[in-house]
PDB file of N, CA and C in Angstrom:
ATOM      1  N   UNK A   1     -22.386   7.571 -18.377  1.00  0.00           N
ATOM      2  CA  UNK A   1     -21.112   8.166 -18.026  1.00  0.00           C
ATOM      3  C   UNK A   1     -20.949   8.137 -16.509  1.00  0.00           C
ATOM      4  N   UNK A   2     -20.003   7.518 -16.000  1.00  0.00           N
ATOM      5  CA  UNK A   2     -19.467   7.626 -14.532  1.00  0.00           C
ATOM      6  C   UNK A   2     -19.146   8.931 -13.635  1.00  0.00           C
ATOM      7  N   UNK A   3     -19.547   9.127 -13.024  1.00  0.00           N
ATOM      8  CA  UNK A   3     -19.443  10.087 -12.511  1.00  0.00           C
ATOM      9  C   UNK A   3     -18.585  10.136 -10.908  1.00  0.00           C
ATOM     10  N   UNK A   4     -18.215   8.946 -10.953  1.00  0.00           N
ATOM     11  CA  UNK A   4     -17.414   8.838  -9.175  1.00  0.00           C
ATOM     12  C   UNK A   4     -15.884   8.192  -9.826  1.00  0.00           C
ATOM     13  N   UNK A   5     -15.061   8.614  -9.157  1.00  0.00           N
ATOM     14  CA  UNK A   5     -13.733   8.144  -9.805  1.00  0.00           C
ATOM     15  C   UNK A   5     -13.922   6.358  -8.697  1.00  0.00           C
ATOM     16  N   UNK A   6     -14.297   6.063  -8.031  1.00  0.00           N
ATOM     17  CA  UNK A   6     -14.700   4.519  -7.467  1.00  0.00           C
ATOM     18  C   UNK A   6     -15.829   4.537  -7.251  1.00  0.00           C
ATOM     19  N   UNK A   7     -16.267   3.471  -7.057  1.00  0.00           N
ATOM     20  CA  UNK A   7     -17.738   2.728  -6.522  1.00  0.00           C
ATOM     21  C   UNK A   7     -17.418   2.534  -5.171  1.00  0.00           C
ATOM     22  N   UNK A   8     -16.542   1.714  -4.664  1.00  0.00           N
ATOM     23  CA  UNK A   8     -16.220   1.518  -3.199  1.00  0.00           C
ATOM     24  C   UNK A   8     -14.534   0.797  -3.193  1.00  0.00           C
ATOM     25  N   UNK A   9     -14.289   0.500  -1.968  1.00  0.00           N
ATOM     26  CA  UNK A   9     -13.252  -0.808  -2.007  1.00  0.00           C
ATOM     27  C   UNK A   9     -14.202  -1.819  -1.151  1.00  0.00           C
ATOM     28  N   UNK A  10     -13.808  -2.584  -1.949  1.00  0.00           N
ATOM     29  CA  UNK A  10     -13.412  -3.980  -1.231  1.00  0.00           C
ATOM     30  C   UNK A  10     -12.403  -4.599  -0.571  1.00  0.00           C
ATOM     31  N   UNK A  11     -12.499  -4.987   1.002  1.00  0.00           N
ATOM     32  CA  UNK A  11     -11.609  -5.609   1.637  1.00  0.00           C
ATOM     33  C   UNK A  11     -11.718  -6.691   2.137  1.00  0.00           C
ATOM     34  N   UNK A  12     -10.992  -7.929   2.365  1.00  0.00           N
ATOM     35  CA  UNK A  12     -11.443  -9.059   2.629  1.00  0.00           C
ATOM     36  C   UNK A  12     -10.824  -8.890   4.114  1.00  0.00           C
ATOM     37  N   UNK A  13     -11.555  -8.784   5.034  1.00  0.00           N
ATOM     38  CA  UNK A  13     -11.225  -8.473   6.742  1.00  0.00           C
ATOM     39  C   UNK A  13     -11.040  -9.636   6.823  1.00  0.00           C
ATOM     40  N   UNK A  14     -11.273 -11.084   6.302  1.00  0.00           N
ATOM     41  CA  UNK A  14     -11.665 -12.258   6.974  1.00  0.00           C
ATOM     42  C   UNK A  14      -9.583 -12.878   7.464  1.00  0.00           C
ATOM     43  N   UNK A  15      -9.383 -12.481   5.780  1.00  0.00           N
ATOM     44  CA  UNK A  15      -7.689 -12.715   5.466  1.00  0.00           C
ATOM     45  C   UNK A  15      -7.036 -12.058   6.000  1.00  0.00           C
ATOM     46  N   UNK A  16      -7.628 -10.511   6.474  1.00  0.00           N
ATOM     47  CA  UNK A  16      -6.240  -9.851   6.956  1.00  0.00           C
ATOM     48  C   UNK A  16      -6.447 -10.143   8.986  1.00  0.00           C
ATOM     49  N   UNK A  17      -7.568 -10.914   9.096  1.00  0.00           N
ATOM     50  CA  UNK A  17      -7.351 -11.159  10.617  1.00  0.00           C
ATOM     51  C   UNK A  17      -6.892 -12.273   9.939  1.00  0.00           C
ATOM     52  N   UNK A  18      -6.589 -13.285   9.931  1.00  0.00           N
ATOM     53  CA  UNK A  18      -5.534 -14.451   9.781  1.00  0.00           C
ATOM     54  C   UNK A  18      -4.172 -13.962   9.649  1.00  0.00           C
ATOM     55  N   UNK A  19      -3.637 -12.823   8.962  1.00  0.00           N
ATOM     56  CA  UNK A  19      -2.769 -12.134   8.442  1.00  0.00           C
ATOM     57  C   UNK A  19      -2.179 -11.538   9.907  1.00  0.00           C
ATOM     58  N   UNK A  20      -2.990 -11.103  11.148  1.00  0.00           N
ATOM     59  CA  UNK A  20      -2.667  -9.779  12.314  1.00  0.00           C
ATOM     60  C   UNK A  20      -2.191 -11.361  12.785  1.00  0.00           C
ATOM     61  N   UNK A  21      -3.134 -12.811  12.901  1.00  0.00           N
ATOM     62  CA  UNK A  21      -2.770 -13.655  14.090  1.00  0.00           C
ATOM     63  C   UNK A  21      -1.631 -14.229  13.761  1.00  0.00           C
ATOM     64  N   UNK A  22      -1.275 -14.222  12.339  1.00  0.00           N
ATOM     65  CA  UNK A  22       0.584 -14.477  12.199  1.00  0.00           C
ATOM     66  C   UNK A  22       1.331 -13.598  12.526  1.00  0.00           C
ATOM     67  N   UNK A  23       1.179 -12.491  12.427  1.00  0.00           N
ATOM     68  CA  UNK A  23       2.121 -11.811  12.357  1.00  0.00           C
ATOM     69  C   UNK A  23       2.309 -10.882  14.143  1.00  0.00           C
ATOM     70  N   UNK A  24       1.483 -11.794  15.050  1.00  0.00           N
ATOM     71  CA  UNK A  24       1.531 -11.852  16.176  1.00  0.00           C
ATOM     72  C   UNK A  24       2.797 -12.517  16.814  1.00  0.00           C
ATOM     73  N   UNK A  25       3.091 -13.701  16.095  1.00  0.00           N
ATOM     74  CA  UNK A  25       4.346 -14.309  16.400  1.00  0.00           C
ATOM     75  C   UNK A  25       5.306 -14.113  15.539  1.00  0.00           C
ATOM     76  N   UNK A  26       6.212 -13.082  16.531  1.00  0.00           N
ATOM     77  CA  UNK A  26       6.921 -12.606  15.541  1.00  0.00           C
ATOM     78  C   UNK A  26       8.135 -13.661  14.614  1.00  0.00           C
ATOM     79  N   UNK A  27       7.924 -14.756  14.830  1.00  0.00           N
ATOM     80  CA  UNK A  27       8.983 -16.423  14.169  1.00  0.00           C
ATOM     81  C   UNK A  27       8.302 -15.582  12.776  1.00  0.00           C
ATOM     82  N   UNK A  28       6.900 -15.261  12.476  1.00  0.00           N
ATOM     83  CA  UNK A  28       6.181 -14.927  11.308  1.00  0.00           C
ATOM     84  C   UNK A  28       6.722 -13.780  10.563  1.00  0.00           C
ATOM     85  N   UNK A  29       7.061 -13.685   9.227  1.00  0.00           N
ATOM     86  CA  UNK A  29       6.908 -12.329   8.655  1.00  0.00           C
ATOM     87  C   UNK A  29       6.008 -12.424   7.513  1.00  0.00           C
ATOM     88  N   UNK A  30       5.337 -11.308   7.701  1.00  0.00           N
ATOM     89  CA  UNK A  30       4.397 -11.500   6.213  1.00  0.00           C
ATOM     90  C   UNK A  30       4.942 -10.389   5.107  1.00  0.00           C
ATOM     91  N   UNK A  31       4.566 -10.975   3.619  1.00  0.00           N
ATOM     92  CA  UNK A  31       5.110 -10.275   2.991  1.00  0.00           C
ATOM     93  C   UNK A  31       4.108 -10.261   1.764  1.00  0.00           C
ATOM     94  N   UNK A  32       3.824  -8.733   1.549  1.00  0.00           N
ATOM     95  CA  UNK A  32       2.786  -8.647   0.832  1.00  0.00           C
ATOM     96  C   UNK A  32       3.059  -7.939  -0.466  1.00  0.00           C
ATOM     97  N   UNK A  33       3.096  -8.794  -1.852  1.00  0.00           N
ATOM     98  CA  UNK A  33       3.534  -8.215  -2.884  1.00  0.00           C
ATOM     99  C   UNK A  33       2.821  -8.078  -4.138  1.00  0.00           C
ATOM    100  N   UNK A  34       2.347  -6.684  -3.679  1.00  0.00           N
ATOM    101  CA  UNK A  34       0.842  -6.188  -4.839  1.00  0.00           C
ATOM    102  C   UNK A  34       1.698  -6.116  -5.553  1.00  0.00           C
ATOM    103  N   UNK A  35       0.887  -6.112  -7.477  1.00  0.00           N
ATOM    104  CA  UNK A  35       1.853  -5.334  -8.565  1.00  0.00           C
ATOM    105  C   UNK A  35       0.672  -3.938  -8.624  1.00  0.00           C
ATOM    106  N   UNK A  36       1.953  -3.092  -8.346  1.00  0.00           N
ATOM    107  CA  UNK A  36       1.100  -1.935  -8.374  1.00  0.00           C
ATOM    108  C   UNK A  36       1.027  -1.312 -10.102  1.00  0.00           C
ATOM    109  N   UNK A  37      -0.200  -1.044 -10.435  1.00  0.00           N
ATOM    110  CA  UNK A  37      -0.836  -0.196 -11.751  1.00  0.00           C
ATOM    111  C   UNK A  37      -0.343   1.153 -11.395  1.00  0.00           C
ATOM    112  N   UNK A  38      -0.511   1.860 -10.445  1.00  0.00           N
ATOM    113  CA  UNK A  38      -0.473   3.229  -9.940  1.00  0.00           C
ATOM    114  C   UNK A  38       0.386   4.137  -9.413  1.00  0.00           C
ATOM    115  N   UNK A  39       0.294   4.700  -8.972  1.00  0.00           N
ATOM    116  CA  UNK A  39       0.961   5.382  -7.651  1.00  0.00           C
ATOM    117  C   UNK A  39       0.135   5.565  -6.789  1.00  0.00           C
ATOM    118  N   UNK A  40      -1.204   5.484  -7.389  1.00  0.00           N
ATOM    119  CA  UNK A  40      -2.522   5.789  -6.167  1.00  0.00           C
ATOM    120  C   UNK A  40      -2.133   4.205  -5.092  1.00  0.00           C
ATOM    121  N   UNK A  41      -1.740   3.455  -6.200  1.00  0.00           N
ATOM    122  CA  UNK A  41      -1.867   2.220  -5.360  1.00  0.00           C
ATOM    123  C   UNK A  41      -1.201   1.973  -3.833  1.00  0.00           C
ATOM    124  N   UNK A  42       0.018   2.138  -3.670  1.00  0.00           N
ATOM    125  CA  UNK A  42       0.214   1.869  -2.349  1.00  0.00           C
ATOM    126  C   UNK A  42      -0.098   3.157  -1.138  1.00  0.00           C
ATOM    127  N   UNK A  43      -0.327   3.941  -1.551  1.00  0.00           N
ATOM    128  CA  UNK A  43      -1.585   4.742  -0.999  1.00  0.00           C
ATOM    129  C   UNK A  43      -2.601   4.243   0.028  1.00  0.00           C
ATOM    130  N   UNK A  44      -2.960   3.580  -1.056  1.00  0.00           N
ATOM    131  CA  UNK A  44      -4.371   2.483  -0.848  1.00  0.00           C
ATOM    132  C   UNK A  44      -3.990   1.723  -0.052  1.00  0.00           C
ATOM    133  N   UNK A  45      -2.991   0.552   0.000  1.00  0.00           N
ATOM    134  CA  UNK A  45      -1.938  -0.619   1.045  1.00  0.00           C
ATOM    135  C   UNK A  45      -2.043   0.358   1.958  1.00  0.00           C
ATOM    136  N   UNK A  46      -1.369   1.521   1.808  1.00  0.00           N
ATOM    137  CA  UNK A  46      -1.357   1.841   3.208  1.00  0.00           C
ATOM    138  C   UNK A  46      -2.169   2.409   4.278  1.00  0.00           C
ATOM    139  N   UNK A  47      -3.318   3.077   3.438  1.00  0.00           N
ATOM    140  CA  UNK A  47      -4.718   2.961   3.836  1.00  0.00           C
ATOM    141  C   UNK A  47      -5.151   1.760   4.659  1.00  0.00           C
ATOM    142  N   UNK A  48      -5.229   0.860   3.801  1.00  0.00           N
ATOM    143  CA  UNK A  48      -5.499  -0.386   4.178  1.00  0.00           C
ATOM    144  C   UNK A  48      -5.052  -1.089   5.045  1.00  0.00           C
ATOM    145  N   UNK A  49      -3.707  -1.422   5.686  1.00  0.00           N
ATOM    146  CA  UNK A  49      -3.117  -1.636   6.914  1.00  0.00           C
ATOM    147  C   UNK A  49      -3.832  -1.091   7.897  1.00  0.00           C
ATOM    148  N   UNK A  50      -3.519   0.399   7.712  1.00  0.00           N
ATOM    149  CA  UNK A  50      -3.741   1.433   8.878  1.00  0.00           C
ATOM    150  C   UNK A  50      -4.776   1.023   9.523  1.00  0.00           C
ATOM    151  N   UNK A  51      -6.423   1.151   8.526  1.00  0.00           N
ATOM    152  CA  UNK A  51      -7.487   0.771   9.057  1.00  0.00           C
ATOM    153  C   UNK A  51      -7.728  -0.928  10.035  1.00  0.00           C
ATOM    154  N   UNK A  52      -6.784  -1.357   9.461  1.00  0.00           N
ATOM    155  CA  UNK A  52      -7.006  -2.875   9.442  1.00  0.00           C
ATOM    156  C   UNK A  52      -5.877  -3.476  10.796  1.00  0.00           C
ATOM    157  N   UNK A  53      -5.037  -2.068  11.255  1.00  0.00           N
ATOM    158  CA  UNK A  53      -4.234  -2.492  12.408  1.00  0.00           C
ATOM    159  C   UNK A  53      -2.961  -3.556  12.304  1.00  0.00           C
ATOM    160  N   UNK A  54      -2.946  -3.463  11.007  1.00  0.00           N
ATOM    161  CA  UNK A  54      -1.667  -4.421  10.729  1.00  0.00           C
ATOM    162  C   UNK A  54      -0.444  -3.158  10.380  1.00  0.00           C
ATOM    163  N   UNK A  55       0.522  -4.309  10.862  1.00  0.00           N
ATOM    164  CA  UNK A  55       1.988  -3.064  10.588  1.00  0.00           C
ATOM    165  C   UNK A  55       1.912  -2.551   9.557  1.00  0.00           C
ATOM    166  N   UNK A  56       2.246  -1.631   9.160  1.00  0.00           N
ATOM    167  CA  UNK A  56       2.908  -0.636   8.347  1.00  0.00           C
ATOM    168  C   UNK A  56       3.879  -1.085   7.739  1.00  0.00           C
ATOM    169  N   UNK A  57       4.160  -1.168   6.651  1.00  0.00           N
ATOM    170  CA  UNK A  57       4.925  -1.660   5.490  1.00  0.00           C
ATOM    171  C   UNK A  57       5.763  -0.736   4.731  1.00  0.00           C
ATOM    172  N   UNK A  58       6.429  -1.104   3.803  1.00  0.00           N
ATOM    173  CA  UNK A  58       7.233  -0.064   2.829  1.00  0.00           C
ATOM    174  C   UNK A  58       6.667  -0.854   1.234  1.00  0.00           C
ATOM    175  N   UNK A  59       7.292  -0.073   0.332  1.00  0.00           N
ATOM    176  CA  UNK A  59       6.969  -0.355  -0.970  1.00  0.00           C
ATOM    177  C   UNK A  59       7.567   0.064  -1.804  1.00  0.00           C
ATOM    178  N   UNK A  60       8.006  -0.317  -3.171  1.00  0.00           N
ATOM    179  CA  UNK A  60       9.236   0.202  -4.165  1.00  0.00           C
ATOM    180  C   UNK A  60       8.594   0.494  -5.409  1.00  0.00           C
ATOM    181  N   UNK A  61       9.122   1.412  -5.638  1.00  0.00           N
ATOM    182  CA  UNK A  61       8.840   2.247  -6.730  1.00  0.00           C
ATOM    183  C   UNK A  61       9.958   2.531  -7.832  1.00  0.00           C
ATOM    184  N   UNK A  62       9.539   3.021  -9.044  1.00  0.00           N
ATOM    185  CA  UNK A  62      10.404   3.070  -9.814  1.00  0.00           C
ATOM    186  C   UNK A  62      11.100   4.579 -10.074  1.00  0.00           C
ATOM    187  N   UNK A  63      11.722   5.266  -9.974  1.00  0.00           N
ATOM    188  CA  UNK A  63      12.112   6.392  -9.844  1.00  0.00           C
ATOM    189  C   UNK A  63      11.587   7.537 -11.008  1.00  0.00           C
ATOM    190  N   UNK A  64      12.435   6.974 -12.337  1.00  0.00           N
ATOM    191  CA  UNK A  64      12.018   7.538 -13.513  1.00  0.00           C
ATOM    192  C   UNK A  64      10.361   7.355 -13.770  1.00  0.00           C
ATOM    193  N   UNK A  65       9.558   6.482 -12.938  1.00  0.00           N
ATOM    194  CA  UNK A  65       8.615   6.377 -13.452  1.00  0.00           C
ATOM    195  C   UNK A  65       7.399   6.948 -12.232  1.00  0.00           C
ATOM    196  N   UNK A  66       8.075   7.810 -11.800  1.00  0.00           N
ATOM    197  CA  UNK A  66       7.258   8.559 -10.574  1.00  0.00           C
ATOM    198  C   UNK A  66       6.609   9.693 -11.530  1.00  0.00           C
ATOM    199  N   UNK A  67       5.569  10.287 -11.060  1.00  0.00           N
ATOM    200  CA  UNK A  67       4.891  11.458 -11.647  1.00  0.00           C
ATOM    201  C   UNK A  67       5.402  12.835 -11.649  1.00  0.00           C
ATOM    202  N   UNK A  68       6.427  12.797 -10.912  1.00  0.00           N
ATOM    203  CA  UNK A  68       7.257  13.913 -10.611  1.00  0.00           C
ATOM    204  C   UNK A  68       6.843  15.248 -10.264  1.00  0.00           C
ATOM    205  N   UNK A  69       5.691  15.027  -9.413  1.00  0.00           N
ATOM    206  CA  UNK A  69       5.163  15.477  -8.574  1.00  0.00           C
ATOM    207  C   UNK A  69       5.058  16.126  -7.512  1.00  0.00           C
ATOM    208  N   UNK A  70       5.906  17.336  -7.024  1.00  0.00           N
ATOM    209  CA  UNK A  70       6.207  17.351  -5.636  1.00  0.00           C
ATOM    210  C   UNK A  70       5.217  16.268  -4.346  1.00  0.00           C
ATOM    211  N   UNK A  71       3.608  17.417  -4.181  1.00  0.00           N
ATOM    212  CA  UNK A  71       2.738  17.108  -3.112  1.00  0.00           C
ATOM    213  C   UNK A  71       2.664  15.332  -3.558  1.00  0.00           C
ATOM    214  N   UNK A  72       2.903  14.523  -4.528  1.00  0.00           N
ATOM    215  CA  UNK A  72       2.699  13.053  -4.691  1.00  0.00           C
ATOM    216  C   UNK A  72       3.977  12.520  -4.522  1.00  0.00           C
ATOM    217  N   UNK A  73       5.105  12.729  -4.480  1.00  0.00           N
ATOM    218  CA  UNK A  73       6.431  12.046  -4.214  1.00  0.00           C
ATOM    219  C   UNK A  73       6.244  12.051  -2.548  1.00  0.00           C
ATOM    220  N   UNK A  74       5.977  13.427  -2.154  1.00  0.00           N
ATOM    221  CA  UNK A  74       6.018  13.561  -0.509  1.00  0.00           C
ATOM    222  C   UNK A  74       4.867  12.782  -0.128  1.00  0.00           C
ATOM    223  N   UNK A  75       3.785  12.763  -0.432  1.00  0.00           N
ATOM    224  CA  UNK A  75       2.913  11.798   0.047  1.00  0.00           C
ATOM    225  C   UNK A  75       3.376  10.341   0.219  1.00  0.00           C
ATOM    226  N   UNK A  76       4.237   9.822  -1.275  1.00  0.00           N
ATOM    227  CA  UNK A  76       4.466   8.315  -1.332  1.00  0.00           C
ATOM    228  C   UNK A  76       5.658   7.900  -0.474  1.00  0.00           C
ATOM    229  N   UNK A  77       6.637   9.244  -0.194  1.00  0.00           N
ATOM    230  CA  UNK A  77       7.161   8.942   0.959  1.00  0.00           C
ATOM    231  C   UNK A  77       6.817   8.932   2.221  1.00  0.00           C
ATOM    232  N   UNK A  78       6.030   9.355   2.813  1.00  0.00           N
ATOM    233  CA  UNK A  78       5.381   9.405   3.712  1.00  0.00           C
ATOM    234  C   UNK A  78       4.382   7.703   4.257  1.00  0.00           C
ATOM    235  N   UNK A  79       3.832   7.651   3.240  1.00  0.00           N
ATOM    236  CA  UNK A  79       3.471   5.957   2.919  1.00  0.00           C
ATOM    237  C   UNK A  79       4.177   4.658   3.177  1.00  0.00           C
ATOM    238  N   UNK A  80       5.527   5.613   2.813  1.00  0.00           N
ATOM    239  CA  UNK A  80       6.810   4.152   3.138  1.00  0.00           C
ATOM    240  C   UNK A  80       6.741   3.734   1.586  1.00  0.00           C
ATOM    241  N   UNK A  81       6.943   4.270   0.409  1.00  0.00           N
ATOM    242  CA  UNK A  81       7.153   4.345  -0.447  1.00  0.00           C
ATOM    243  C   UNK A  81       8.694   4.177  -1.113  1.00  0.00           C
ATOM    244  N   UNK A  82       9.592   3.307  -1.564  1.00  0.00           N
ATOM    245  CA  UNK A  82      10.752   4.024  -2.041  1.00  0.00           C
ATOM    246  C   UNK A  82      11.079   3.971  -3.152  1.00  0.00           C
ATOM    247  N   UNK A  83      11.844   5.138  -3.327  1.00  0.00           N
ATOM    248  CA  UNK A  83      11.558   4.965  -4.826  1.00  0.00           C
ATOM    249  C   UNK A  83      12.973   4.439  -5.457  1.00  0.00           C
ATOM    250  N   UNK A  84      13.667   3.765  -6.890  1.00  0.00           N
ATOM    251  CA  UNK A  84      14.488   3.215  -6.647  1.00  0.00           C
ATOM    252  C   UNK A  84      14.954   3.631  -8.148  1.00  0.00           C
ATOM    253  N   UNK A  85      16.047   3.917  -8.364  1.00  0.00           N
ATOM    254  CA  UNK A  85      16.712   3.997  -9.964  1.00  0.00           C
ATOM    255  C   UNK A  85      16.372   2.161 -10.436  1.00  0.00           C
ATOM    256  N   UNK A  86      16.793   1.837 -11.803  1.00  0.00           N
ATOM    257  CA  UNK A  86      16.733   1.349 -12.703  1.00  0.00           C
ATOM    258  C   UNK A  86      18.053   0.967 -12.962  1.00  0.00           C
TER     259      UNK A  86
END
């Protein structure tokens, strides 16, 4: 029985410095389009930028299909989260 809700993440640093040296020139836009399982998920993206020094992004969400959550709606806005009717 598991006892840690993760083991670790994995990040591939190698891609997201190729990723900072495009998006150095700004002619570049990058566009990064996880399918998110979660709501934990772009959480995580944005975790992941942060650490990694790449811009800050937004992300779309489905409205009706938010957890309806106060402290987790305000978090996913905060993230750059939006959420969007149907």
């Amino acid at each position: 029985m598991a006892h840690h809700l993760i083991y670790g993440l994995h990040i591939d640093f190698e891609s997201q410095d190729r990723m900072k040296k495009l998006g150095k020139d700004r002619k570049n836009r990058i566009i990064m389009l996880p399918l998110f399982k979660t709501y934990g998920d772009p959480i995580l993206m944005h975790y992941i930028n942060y650490i990694s020094e790449l811009e800050l992004g937004f992300s779309f969400g489905i409205q009706e299909d938010s957890p309806k959550i106060n402290f987790v709606d305000q978090l996913l806005r905060k993230v750059g989260c939006l959420l969007i009717q149907r």
